[in-house]
N, C-alpha and C. Protein backbone atom coordinates (compact mmCIF):
# COMPACT_ATOMS: atom_id res chain seq x y z
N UNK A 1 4.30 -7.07 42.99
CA UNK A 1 3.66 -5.81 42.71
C UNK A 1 4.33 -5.20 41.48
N UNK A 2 3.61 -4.66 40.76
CA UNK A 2 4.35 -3.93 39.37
C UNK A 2 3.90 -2.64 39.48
N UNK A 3 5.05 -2.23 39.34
CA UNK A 3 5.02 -0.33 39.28
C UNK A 3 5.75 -0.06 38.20
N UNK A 4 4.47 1.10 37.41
CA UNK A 4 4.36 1.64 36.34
C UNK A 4 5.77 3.08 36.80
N UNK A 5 6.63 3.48 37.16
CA UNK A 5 7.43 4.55 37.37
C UNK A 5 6.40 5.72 36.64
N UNK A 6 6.99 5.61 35.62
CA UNK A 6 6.17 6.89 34.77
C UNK A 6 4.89 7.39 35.00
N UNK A 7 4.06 6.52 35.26
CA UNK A 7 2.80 6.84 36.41
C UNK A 7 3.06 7.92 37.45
N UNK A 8 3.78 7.13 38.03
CA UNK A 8 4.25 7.93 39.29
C UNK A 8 4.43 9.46 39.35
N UNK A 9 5.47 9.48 38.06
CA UNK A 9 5.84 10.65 37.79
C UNK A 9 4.86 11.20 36.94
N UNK A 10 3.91 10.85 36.50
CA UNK A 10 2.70 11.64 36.05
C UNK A 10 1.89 12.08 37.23
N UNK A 11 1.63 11.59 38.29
CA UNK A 11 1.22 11.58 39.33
C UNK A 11 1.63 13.00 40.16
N UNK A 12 2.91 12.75 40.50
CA UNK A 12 4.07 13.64 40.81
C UNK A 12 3.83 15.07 40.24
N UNK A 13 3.33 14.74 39.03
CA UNK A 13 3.59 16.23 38.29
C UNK A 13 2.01 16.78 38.32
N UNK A 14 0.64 15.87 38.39
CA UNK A 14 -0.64 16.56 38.31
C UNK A 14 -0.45 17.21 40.27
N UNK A 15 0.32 16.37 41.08
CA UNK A 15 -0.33 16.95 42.57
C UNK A 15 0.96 18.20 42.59
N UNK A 16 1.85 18.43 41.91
CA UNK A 16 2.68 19.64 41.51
C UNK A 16 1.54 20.93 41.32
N UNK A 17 0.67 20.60 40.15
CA UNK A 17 -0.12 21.31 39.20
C UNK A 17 -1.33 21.54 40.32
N UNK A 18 -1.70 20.77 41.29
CA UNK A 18 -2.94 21.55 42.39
C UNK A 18 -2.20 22.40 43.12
N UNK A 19 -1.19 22.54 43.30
CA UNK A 19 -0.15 23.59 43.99
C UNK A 19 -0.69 25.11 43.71
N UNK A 20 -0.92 26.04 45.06
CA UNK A 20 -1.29 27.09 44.25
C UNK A 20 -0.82 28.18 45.35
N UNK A 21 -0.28 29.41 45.24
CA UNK A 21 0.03 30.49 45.96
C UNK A 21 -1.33 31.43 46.31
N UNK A 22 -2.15 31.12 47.01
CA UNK A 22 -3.29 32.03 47.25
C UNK A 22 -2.76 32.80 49.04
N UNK A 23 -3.64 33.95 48.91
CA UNK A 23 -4.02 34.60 50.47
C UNK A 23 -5.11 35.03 50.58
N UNK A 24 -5.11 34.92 52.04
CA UNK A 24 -6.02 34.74 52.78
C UNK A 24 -6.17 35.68 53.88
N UNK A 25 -7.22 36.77 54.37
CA UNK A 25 -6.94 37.05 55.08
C UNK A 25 -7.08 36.86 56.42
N UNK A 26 -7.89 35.91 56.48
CA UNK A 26 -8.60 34.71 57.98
C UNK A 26 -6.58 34.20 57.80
N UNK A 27 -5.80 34.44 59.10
CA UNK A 27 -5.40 33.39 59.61
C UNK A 27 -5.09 31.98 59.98
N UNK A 28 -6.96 31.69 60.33
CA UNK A 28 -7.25 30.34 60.07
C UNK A 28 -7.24 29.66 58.92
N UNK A 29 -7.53 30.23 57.93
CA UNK A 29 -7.70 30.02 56.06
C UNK A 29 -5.90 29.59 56.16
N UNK A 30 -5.57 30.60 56.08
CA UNK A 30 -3.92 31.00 55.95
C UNK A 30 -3.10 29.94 56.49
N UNK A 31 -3.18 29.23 57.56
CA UNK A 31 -2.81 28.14 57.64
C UNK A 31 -3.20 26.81 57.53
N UNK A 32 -4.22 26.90 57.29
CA UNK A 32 -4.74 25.63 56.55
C UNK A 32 -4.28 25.35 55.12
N UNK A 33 -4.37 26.86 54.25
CA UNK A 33 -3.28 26.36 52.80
C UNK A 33 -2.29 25.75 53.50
N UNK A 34 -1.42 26.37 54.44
CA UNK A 34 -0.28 25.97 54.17
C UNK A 34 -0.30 24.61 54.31
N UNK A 35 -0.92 23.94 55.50
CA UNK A 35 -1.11 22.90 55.65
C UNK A 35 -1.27 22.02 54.61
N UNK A 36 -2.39 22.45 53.78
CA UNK A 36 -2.64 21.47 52.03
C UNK A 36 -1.44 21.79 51.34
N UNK A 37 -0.71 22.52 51.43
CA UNK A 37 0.14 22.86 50.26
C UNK A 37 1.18 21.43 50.91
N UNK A 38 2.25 21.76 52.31
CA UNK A 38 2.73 20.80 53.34
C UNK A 38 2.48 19.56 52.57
N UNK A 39 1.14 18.71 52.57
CA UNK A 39 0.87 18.16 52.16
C UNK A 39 1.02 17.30 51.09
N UNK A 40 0.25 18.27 49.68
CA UNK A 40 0.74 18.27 48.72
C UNK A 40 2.44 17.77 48.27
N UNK A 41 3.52 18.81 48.78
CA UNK A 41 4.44 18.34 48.83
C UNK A 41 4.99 17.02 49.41
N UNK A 42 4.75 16.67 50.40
CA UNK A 42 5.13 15.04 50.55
C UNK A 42 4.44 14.48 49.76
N UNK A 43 3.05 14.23 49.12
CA UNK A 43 2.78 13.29 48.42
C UNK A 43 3.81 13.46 47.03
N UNK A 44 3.89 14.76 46.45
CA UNK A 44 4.24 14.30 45.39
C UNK A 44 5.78 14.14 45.76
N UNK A 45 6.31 14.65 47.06
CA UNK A 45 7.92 14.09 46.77
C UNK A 45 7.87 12.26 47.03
N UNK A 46 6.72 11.75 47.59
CA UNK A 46 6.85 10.02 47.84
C UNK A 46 6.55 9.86 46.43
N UNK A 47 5.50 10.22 45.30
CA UNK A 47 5.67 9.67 44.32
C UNK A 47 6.69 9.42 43.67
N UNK A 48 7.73 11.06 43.28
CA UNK A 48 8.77 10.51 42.93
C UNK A 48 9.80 9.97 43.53
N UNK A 49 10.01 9.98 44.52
CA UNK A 49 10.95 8.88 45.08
C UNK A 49 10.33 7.37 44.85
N UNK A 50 9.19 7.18 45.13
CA UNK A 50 8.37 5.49 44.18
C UNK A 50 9.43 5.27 43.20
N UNK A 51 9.30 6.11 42.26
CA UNK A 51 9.72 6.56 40.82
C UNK A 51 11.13 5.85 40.69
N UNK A 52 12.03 6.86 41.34
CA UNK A 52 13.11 6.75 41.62
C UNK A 52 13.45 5.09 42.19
N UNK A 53 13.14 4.78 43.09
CA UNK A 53 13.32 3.72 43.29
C UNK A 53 13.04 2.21 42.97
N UNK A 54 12.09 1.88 41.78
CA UNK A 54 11.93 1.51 41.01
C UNK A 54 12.37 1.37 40.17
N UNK A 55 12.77 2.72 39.62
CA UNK A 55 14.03 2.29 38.43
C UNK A 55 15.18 2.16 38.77
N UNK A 56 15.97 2.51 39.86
CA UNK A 56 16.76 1.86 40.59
C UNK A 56 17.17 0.27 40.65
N UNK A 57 15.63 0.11 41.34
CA UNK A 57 15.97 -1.57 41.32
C UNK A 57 15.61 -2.24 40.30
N UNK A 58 15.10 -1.83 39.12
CA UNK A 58 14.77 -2.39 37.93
C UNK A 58 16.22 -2.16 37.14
N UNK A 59 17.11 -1.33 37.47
CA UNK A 59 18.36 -1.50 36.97
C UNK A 59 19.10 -2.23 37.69
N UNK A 60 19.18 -2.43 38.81
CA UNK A 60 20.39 -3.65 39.35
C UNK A 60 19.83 -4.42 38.75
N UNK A 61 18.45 -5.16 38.28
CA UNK A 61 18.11 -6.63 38.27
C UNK A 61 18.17 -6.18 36.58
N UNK A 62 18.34 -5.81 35.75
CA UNK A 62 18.87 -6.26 34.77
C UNK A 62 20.37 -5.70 34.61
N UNK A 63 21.38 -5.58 35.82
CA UNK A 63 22.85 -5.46 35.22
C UNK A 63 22.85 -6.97 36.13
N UNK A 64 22.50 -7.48 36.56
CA UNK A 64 22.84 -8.73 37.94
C UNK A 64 22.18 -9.86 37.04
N UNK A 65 21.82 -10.06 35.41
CA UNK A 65 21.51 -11.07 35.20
C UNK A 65 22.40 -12.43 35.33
N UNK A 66 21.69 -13.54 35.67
CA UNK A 66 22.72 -14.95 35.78
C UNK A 66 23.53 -15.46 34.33
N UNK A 67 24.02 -15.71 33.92
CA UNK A 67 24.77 -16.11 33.01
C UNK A 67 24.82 -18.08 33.16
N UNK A 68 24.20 -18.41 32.09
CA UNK A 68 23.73 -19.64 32.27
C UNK A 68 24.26 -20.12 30.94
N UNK A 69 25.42 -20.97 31.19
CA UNK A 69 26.64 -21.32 30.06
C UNK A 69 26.02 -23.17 29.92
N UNK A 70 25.85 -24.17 28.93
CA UNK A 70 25.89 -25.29 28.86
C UNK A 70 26.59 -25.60 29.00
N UNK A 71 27.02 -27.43 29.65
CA UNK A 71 28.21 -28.46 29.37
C UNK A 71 28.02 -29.61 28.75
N UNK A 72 26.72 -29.59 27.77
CA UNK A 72 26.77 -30.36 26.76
C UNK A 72 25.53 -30.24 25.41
N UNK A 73 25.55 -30.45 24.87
CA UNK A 73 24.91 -30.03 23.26
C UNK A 73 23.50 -30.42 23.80
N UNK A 74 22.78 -30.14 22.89
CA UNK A 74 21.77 -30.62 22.13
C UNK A 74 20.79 -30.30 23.87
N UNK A 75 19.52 -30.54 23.78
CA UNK A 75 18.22 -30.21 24.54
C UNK A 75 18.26 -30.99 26.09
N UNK A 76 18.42 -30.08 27.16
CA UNK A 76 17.98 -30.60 28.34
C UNK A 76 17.26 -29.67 29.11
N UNK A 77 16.47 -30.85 29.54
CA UNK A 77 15.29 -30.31 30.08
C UNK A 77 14.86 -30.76 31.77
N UNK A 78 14.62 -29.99 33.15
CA UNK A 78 14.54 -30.53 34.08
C UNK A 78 13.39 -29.71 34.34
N UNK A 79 12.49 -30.21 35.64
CA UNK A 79 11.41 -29.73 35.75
C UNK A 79 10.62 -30.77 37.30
N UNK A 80 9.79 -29.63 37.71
CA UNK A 80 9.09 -29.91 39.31
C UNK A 80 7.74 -29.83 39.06
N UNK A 81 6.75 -30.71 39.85
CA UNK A 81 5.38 -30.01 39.74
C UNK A 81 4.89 -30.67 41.06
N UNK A 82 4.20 -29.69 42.19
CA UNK A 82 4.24 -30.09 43.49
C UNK A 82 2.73 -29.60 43.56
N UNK A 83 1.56 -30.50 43.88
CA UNK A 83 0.38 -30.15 44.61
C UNK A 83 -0.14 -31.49 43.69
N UNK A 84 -1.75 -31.44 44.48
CA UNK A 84 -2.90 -32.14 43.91
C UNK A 84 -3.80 -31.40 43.26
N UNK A 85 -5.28 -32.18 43.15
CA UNK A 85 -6.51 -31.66 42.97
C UNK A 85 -6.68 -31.71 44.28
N UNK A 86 -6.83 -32.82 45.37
CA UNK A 86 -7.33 -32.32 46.66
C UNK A 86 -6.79 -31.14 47.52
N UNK A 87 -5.57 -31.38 47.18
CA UNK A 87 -4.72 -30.14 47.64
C UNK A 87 -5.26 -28.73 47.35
N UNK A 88 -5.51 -28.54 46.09
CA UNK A 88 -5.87 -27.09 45.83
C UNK A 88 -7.44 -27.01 46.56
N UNK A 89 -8.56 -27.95 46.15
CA UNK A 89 -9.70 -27.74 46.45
C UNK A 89 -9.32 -27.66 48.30
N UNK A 90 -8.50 -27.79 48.73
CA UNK A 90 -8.56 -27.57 50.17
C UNK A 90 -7.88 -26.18 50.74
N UNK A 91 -7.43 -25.37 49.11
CA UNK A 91 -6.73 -23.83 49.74
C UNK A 91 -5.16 -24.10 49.46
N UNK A 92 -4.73 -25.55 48.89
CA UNK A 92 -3.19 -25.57 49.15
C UNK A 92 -2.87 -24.97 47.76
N UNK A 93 -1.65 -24.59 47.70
CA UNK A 93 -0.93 -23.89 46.17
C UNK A 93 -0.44 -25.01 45.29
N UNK A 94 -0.78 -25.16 44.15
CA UNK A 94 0.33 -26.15 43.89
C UNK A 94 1.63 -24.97 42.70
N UNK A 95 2.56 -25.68 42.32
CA UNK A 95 3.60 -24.96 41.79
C UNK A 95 4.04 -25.91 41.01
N UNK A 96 4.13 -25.20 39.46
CA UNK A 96 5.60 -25.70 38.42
C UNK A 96 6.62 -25.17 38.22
N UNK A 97 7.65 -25.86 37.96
CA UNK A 97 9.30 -25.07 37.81
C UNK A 97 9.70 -25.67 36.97
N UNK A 98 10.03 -24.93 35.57
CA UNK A 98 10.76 -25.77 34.90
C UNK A 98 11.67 -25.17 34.23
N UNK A 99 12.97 -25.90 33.33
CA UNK A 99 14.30 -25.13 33.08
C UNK A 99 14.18 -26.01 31.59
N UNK A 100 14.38 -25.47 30.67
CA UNK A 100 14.90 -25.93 29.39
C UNK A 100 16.10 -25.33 28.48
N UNK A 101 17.58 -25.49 28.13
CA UNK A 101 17.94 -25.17 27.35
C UNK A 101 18.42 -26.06 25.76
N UNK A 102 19.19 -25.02 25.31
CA UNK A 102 19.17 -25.91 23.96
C UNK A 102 20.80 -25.21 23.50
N UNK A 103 21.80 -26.41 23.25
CA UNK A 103 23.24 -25.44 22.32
C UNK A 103 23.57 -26.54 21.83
N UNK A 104 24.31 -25.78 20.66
CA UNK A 104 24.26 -26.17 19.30
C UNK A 104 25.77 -26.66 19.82
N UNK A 105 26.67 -26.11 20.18
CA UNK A 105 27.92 -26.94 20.96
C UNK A 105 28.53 -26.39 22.43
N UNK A 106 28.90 -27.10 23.05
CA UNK A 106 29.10 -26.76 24.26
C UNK A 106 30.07 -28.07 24.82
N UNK A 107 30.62 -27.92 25.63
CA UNK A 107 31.99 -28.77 26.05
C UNK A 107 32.00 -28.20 27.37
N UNK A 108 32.47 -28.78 28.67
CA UNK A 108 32.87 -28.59 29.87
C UNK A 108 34.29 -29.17 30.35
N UNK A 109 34.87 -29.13 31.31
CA UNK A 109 35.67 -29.71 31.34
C UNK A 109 36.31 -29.73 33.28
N UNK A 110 36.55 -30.47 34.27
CA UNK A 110 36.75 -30.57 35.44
C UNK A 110 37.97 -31.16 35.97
N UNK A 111 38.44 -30.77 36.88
CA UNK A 111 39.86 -31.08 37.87
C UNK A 111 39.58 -31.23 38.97
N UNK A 112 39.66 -32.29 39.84
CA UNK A 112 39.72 -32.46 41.35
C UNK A 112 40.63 -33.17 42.01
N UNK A 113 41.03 -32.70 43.31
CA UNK A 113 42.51 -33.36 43.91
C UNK A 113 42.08 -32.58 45.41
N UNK A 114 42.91 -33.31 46.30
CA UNK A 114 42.34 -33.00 47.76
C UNK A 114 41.89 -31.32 48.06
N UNK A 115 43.03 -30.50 47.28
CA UNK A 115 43.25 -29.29 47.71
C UNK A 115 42.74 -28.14 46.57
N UNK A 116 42.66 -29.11 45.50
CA UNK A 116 42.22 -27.73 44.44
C UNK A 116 41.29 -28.40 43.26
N UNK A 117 40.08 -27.61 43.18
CA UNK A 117 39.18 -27.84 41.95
C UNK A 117 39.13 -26.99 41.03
N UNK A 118 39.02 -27.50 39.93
CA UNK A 118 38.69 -26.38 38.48
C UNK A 118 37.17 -26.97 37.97
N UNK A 119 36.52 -26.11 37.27
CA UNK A 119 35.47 -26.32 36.47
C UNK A 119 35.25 -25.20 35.53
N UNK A 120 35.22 -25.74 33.86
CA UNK A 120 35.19 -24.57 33.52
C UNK A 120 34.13 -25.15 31.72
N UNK A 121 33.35 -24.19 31.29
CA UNK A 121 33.16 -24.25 30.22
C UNK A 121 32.67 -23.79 29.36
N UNK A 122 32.09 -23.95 28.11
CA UNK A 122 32.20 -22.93 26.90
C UNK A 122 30.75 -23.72 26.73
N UNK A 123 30.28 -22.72 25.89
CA UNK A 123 29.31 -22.91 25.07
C UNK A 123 28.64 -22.12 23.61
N UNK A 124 28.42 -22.81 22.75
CA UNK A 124 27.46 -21.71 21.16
C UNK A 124 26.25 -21.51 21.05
N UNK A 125 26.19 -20.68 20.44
CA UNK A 125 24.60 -20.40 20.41
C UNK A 125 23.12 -21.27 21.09
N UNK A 126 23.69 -21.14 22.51
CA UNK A 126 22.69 -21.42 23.22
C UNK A 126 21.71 -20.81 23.58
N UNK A 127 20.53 -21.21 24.03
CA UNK A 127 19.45 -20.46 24.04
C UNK A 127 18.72 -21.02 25.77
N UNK A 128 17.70 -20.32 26.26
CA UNK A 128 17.53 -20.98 27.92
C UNK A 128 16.17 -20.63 28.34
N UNK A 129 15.29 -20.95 28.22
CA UNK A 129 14.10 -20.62 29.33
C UNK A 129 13.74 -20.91 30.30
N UNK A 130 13.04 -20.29 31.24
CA UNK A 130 12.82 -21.04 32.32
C UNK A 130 11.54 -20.71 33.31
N UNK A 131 10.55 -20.87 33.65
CA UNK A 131 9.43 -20.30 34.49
C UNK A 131 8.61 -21.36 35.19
N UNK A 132 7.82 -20.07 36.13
CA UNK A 132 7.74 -20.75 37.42
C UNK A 132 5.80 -20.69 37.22
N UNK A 133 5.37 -21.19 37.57
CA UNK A 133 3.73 -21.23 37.86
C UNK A 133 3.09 -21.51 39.17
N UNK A 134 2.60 -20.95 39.32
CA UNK A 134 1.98 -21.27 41.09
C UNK A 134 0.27 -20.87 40.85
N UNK A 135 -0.42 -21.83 41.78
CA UNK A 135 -2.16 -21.98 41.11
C UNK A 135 -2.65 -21.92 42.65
N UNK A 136 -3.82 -21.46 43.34
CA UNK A 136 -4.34 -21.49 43.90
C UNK A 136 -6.03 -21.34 43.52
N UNK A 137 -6.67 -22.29 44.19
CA UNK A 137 -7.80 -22.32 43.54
C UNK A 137 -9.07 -21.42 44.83
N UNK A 138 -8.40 -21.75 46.30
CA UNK A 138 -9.56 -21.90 47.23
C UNK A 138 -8.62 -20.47 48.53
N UNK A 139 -9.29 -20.18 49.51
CA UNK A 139 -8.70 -19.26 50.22
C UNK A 139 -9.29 -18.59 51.38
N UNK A 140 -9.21 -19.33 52.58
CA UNK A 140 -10.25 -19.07 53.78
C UNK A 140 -11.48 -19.57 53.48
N UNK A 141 -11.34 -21.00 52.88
CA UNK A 141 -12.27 -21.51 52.67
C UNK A 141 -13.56 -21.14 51.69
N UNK A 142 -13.22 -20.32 50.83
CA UNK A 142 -13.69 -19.39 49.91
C UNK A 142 -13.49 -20.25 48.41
N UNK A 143 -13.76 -19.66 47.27
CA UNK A 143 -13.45 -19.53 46.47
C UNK A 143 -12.46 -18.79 45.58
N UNK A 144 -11.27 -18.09 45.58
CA UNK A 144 -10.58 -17.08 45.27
C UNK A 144 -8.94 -17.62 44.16
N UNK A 145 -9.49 -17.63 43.35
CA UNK A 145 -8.47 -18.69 42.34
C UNK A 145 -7.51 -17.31 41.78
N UNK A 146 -5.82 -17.82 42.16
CA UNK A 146 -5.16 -17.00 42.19
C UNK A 146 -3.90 -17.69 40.95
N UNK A 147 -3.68 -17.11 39.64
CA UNK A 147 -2.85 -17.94 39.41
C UNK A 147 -1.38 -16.75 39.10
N UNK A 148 -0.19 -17.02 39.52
CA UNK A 148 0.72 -16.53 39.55
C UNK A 148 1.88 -17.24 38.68
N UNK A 149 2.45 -16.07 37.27
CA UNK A 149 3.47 -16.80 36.45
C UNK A 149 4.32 -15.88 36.06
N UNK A 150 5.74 -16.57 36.35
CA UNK A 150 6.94 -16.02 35.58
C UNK A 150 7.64 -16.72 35.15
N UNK A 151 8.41 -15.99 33.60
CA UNK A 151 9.12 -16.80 32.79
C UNK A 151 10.26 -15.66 32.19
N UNK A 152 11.00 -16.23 31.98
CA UNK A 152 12.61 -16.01 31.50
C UNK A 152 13.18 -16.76 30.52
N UNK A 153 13.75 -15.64 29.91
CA UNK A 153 14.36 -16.26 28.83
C UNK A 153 16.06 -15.46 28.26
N UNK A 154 16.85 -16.55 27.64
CA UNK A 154 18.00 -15.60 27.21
C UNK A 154 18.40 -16.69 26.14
N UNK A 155 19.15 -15.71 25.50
CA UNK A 155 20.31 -16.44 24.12
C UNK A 155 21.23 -15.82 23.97
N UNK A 156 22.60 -16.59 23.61
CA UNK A 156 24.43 -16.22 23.66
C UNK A 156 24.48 -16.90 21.88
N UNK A 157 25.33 -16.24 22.00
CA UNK A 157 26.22 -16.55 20.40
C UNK A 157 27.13 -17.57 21.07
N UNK A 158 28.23 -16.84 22.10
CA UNK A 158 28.88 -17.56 22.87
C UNK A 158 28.96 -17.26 24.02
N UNK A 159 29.19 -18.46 25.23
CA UNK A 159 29.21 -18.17 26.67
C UNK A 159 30.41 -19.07 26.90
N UNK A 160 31.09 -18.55 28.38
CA UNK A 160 31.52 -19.59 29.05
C UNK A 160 31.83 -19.18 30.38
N UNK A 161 32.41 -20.15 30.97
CA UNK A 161 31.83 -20.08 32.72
C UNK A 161 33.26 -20.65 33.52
N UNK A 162 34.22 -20.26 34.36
CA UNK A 162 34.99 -21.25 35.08
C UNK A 162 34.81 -20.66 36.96
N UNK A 163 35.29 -21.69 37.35
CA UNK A 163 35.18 -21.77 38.82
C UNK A 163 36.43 -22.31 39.18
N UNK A 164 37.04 -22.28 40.77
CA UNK A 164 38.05 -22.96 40.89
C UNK A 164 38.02 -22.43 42.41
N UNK A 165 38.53 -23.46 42.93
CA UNK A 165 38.69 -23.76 44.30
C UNK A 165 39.92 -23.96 45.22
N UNK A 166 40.62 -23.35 46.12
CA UNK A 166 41.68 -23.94 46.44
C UNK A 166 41.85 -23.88 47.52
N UNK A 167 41.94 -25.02 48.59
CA UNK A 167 42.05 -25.18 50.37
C UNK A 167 41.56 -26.40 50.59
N UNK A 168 41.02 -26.33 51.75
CA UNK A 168 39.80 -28.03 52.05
C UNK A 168 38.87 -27.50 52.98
N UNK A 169 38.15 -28.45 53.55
CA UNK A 169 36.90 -28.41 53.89
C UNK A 169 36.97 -26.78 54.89
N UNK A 170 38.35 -26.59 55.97
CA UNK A 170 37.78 -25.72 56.78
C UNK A 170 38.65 -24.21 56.44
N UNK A 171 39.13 -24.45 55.72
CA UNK A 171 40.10 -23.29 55.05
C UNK A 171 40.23 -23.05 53.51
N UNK A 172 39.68 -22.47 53.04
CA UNK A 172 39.66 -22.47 51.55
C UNK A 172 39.02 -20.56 50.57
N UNK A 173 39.71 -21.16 49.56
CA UNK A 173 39.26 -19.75 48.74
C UNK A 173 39.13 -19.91 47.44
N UNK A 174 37.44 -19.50 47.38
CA UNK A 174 36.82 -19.38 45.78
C UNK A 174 37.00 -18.63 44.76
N UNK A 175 37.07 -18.88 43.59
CA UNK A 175 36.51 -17.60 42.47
C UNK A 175 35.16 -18.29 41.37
N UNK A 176 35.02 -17.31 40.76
CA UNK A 176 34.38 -17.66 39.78
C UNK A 176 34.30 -16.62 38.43
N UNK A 177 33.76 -16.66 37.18
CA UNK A 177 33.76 -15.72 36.55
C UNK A 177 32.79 -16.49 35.10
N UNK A 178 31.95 -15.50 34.74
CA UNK A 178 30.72 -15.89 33.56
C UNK A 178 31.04 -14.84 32.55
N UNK A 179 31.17 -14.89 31.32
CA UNK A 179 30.82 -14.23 30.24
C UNK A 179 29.93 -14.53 28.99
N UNK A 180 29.00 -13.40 28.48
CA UNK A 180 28.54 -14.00 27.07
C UNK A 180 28.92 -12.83 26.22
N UNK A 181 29.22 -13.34 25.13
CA UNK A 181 28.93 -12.44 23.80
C UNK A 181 27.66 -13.05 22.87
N UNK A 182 27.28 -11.74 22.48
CA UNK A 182 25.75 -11.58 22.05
C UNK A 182 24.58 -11.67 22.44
N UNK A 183 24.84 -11.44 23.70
CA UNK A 183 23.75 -11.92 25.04
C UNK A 183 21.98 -11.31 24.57
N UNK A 184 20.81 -11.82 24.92
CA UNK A 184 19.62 -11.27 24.58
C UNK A 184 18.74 -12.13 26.14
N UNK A 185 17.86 -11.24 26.95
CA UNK A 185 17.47 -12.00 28.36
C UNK A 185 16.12 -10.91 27.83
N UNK A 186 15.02 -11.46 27.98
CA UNK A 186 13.44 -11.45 28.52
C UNK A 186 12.67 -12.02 29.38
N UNK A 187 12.31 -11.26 30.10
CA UNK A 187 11.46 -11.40 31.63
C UNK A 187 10.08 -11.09 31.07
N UNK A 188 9.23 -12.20 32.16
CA UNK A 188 7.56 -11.64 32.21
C UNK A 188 7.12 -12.22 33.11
């Protein structure tokens, strides 16, 4: 679902603007404003809270981006594609996933021994896309062709990435840690 916030709060502010201080001298009248007014007020306090919460979570999900460092140069590319033609003409979804990046240098480097692992590495001006496609053609036996797509993208001047491990299988303790400088990420 995509929510426009600012909508909201345009919204927010026209059911503000039907707001009105009248009297009445019917009783019955008299509480029935109040009633619309009552009203009034929860809708427009749910709009802006919509509002509010939206941009909320539209700010964790761009401070929580992944940091996606290479461990070796030049173009790799991995990728899924799951359904048929009979499949869809029968209502099933099919779906693509695919990941491409590209760096100009990048190096990794690893340690393992019963009790402790390292992994750690650098990368240059790498660049990363990645998106998902999902197709539906059919739907309760209907016709109803649904196609659903997102894609991502980012570029680093420089990144790098380490991990490290220390215990065994039933006792153990992780870290990890990602950085980029010159970072650039687009969503759609």
């Amino acid at each position: 679902m995509q929510l426009d916030t600012e909508t909201c709060k345009q919204l927010a502010s026209a059911i503000a603007g039907l707001k009105g201080a009248v009297s009445f001298s019917y009783p019955s009248l008299q509480s029935r404003h109040a009633q619309i007014q009552t009203k009034l007020d929860s809708l427009q306090s749910f709009f802006l809270r919509l509002a509010e919460l939206g941009e909320s979570n539209e700010n964790q999900l761009s401070s929580s981006q992944q940091i996606h460092v290479a461990n070796l140069p030049g173009v790799v590319y991995n990728g899924t594609y799951k359904g048929t033609v009979s499949g869809l003409a029968s209502g099933r979804t099919a779906e693509a996933i695919g990941q491409a990046s590209y760096a100009v240098g990048a190096t990794s480097a690893a340690y393992k021994n019963d009790y402790v692992s390292a992994y750690g590495a650098v990368s240059a001006l790498e660049a990363n896309a990645q998106g998902k496609a999902y197709l539906r053609l059919m739907k309760n036996k209907k016709f109803d062709p649904k196609l659903d797509v997102e894609a991502s993208a980012s570029a680093h001047l420089l990144g790098a990435e380490g991990k490290a491990k220390i215990g065994n299988d039933f006792v153990n303790a992780e870290i990890g840690a990602a950085a980029e400088v010159g970072a650039l990420y687009g969503e759609a």
